[in-house]
PDB file of N, CA and C in Angstrom:
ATOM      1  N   UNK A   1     226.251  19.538  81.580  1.00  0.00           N
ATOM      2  CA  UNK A   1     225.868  18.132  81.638  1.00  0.00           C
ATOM      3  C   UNK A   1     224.984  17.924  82.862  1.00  0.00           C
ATOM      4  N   UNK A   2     223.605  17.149  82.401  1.00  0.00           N
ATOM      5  CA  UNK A   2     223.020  16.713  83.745  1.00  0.00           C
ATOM      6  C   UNK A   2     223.854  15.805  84.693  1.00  0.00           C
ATOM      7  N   UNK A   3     223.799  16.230  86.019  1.00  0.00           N
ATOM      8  CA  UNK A   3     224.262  14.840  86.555  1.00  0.00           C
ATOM      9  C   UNK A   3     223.092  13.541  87.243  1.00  0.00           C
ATOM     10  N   UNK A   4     223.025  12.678  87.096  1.00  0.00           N
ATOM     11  CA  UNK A   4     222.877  12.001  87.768  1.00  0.00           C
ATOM     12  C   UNK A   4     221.963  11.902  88.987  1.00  0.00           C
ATOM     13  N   UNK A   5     222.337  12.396  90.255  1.00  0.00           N
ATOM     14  CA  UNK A   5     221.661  12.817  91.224  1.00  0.00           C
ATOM     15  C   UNK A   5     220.553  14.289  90.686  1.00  0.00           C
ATOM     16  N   UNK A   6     220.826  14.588  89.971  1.00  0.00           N
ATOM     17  CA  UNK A   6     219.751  15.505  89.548  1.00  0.00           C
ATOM     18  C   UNK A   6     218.287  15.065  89.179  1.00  0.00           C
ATOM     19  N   UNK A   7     218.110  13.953  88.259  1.00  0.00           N
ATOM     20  CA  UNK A   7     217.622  13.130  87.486  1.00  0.00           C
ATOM     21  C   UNK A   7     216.798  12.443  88.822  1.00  0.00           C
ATOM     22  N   UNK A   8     217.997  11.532  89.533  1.00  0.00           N
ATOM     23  CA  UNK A   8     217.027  11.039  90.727  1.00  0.00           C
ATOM     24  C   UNK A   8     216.339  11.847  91.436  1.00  0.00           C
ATOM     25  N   UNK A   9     215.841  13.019  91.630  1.00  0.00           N
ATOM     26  CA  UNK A   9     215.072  14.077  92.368  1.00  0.00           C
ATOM     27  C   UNK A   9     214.308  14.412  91.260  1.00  0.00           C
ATOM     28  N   UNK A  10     214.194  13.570  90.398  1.00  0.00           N
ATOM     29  CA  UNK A  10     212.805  14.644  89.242  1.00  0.00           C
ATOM     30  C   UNK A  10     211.552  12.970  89.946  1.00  0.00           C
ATOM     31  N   UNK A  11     210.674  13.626  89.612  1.00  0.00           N
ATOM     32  CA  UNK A  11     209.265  12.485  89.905  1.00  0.00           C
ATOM     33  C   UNK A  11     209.224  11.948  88.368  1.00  0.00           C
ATOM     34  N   UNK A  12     208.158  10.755  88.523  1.00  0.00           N
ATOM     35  CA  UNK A  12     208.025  10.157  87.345  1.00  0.00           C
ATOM     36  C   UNK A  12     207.759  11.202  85.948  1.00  0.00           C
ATOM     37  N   UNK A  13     207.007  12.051  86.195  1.00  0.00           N
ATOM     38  CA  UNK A  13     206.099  12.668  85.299  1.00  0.00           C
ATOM     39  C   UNK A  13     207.544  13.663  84.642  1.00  0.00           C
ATOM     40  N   UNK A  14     207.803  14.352  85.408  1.00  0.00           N
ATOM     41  CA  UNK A  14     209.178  14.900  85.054  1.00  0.00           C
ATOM     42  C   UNK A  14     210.504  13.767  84.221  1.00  0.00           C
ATOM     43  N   UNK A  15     210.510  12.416  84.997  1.00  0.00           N
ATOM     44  CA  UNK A  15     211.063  11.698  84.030  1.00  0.00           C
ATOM     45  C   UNK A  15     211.470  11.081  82.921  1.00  0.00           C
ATOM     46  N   UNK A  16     209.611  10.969  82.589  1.00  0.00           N
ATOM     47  CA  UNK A  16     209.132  11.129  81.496  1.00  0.00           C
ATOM     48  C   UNK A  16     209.198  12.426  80.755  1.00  0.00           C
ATOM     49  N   UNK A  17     208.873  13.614  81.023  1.00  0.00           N
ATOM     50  CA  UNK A  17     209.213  14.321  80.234  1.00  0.00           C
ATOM     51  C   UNK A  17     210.379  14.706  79.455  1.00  0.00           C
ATOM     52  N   UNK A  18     211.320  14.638  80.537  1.00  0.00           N
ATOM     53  CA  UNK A  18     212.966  14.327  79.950  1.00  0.00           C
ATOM     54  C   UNK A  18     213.619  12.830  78.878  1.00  0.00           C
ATOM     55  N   UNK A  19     212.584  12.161  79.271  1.00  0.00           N
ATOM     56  CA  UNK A  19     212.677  11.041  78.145  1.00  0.00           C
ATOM     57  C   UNK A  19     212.531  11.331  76.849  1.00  0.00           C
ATOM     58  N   UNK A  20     211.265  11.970  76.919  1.00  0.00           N
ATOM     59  CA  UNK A  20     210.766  12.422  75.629  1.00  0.00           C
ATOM     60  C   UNK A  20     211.295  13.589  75.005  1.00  0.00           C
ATOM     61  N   UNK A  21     211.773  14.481  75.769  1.00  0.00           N
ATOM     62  CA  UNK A  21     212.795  15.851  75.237  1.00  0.00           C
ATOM     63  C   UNK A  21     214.301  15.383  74.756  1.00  0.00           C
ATOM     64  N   UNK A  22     214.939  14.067  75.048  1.00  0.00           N
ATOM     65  CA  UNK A  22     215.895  13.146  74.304  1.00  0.00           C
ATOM     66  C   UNK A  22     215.838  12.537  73.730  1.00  0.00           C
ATOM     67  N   UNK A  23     214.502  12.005  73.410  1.00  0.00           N
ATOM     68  CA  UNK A  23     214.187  11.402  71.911  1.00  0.00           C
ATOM     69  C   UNK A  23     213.783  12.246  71.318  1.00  0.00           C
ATOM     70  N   UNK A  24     212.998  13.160  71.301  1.00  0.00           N
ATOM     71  CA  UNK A  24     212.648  14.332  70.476  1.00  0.00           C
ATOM     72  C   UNK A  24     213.963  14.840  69.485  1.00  0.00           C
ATOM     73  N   UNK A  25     215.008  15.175  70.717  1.00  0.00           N
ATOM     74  CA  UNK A  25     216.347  15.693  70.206  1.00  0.00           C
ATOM     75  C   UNK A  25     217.353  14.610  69.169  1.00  0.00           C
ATOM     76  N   UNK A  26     217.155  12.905  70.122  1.00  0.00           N
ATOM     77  CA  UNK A  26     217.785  12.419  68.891  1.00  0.00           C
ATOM     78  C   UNK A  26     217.236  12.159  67.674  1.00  0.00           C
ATOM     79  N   UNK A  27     215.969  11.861  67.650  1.00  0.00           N
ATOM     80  CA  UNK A  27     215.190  11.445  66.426  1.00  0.00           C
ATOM     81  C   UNK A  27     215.000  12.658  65.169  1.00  0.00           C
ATOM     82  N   UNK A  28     215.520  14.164  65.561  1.00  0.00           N
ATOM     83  CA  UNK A  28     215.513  15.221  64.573  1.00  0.00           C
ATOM     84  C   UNK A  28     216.317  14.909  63.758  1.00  0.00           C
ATOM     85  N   UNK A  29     217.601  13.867  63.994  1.00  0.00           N
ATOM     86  CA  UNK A  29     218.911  13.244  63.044  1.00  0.00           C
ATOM     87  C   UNK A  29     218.510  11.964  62.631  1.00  0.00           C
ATOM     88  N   UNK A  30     217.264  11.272  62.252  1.00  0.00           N
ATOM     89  CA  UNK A  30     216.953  10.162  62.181  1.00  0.00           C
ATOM     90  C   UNK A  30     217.936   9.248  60.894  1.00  0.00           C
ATOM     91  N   UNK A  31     218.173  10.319  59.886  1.00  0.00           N
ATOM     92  CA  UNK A  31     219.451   9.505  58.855  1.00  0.00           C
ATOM     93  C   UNK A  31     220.358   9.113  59.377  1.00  0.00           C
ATOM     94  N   UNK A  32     220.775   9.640  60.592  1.00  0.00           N
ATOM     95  CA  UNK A  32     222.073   9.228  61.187  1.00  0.00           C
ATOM     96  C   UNK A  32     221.916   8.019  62.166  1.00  0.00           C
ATOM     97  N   UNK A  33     220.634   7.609  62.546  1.00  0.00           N
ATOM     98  CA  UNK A  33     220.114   6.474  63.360  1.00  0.00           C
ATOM     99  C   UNK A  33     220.473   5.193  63.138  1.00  0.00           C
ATOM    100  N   UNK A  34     221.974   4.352  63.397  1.00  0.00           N
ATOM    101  CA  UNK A  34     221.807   3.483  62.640  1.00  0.00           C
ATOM    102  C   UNK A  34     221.511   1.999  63.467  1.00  0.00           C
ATOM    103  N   UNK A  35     220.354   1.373  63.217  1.00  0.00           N
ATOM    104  CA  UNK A  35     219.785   0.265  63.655  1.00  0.00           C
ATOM    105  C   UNK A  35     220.544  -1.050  63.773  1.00  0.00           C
ATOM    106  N   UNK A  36     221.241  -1.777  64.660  1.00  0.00           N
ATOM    107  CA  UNK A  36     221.757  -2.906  64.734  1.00  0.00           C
ATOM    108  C   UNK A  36     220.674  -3.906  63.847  1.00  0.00           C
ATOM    109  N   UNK A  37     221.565  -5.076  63.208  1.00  0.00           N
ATOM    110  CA  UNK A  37     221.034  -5.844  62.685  1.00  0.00           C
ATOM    111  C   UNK A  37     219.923  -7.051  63.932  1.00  0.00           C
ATOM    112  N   UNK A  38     220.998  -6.940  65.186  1.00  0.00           N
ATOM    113  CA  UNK A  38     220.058  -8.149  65.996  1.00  0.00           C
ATOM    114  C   UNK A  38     218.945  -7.003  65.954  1.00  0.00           C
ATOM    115  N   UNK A  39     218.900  -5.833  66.058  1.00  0.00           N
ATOM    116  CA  UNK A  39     217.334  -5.473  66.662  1.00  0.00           C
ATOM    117  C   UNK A  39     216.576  -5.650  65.634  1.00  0.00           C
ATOM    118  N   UNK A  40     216.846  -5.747  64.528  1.00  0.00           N
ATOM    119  CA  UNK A  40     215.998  -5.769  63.075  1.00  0.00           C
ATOM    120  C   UNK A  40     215.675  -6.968  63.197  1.00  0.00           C
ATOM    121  N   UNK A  41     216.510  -8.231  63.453  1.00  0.00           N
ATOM    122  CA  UNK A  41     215.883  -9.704  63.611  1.00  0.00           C
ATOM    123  C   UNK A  41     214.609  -9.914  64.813  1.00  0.00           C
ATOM    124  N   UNK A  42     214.900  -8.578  66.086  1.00  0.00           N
ATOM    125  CA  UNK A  42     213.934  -8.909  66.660  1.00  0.00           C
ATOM    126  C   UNK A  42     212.491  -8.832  66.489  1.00  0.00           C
ATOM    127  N   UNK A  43     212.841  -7.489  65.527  1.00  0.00           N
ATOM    128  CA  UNK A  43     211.606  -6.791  65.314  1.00  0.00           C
ATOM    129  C   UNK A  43     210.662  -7.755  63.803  1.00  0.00           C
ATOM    130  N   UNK A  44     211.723  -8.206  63.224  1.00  0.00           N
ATOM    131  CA  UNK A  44     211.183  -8.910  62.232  1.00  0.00           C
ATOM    132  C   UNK A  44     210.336 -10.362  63.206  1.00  0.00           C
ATOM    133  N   UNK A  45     211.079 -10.876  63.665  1.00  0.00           N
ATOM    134  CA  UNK A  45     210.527 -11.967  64.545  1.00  0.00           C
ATOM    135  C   UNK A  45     208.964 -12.038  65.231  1.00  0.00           C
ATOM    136  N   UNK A  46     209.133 -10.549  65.749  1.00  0.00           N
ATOM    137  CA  UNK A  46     207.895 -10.395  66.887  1.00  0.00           C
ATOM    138  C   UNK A  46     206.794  -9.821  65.759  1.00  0.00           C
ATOM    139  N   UNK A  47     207.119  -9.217  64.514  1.00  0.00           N
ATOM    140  CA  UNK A  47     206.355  -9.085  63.002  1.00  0.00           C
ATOM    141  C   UNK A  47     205.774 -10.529  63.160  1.00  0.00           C
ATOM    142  N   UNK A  48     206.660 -11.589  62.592  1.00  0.00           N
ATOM    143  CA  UNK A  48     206.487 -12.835  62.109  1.00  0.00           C
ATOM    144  C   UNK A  48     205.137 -13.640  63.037  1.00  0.00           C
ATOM    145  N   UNK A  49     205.729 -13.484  64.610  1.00  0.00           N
ATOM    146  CA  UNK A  49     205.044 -13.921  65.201  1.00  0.00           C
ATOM    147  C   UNK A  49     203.446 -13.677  65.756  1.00  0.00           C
ATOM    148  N   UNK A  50     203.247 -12.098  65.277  1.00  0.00           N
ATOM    149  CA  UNK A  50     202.278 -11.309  65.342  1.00  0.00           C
ATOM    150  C   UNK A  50     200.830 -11.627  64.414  1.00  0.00           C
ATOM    151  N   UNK A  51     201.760 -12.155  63.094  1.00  0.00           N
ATOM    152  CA  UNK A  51     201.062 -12.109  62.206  1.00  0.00           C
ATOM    153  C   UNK A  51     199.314 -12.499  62.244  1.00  0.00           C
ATOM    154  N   UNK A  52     198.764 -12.645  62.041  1.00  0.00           N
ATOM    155  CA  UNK A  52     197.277 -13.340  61.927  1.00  0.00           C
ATOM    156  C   UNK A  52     196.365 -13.277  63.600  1.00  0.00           C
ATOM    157  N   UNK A  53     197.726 -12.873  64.642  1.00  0.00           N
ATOM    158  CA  UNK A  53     196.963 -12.403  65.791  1.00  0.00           C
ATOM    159  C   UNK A  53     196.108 -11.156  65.813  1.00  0.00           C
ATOM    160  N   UNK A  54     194.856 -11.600  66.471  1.00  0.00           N
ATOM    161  CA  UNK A  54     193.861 -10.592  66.622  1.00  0.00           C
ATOM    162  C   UNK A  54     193.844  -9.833  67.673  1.00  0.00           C
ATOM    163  N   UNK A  55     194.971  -9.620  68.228  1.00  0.00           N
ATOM    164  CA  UNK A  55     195.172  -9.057  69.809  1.00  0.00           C
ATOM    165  C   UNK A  55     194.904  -7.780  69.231  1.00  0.00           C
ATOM    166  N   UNK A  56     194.462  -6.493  70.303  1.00  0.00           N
ATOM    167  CA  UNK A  56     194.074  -5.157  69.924  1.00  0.00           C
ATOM    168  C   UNK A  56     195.524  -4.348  70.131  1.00  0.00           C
ATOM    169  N   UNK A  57     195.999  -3.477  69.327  1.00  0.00           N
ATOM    170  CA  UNK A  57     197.103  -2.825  69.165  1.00  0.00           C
ATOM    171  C   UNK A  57     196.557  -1.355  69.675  1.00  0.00           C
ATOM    172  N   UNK A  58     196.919  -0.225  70.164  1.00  0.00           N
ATOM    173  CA  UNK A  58     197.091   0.908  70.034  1.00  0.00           C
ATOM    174  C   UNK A  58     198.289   1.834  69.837  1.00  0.00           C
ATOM    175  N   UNK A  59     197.855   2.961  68.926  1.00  0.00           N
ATOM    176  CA  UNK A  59     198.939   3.794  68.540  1.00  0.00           C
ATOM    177  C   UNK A  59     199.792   4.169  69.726  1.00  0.00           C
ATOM    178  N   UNK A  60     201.142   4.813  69.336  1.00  0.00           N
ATOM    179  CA  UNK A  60     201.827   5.520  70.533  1.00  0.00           C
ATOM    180  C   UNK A  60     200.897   6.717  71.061  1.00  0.00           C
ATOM    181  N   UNK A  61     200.344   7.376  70.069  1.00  0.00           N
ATOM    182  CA  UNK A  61     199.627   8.675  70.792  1.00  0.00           C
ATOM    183  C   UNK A  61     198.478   8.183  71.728  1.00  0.00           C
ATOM    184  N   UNK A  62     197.591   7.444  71.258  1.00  0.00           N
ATOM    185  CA  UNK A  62     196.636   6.956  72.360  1.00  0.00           C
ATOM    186  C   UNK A  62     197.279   5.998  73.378  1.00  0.00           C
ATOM    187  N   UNK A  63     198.619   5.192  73.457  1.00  0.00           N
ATOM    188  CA  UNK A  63     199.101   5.085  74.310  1.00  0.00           C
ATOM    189  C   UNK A  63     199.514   5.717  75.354  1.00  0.00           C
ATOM    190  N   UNK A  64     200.241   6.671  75.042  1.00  0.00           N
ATOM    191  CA  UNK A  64     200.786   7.862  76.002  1.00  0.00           C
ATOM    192  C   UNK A  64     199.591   8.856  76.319  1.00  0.00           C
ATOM    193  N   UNK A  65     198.710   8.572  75.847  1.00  0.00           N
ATOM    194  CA  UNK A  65     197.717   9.851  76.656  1.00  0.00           C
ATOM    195  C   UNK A  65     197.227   9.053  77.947  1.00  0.00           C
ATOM    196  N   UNK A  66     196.745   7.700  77.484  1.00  0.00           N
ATOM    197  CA  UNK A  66     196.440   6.899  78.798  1.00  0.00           C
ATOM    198  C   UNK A  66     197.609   6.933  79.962  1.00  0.00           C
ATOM    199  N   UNK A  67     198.438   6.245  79.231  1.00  0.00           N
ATOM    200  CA  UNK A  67     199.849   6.696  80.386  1.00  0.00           C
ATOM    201  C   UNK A  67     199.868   8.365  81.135  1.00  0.00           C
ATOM    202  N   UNK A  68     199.908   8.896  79.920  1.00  0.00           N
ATOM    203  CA  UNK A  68     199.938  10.421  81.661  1.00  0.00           C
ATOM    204  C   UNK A  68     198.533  10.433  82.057  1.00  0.00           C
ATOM    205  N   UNK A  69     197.225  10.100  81.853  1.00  0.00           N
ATOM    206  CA  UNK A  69     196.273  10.317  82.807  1.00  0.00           C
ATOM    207  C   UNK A  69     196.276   9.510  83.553  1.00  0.00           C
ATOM    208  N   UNK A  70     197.298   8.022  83.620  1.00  0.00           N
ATOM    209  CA  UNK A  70     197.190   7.503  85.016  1.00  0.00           C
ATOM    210  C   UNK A  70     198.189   7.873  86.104  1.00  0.00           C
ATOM    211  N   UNK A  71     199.290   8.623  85.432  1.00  0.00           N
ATOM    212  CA  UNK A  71     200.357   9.270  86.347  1.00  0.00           C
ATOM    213  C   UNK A  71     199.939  10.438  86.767  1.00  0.00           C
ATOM    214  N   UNK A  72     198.741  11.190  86.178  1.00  0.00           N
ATOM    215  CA  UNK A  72     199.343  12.498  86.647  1.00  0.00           C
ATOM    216  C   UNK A  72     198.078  12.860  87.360  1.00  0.00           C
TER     217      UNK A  72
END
């Protein structure tokens, strides 16, 4: 088991990487994922509210590439 104080001695970039190596790991069981109903109302909501806005969206992948070239 990691502890704790371990975690606090990694830098951001390392933080992130461990973020993503635990979602990686839980999301391989994604049938077993089971979604609370409030988060489904949220997500439906911020859908609802989204709708007909022309704000610019980007994917997660072109998200996260910007994100580590400003961290790293």
């Amino acid at each position: 088991m990691i502890e704790q104080k371990q975690i606090m001695k990694l830098n951001i970039s390392e933080k992130i990487q461990l973020m993503e190596l635990l979602w990686d790991e839980i999301s391989r069981d994604d049938d077993n994922l089971e979604i609370p109903e409030w988060h489904k109302q949220i997500l439906d909501s911020r859908m609802t509210k989204n709708e007909g806005d022309n704000s610019h969206y980007e994917d997660w992948n072109s998200a996260k590439a910007d994100i580590l070239k400003k961290i790293q």
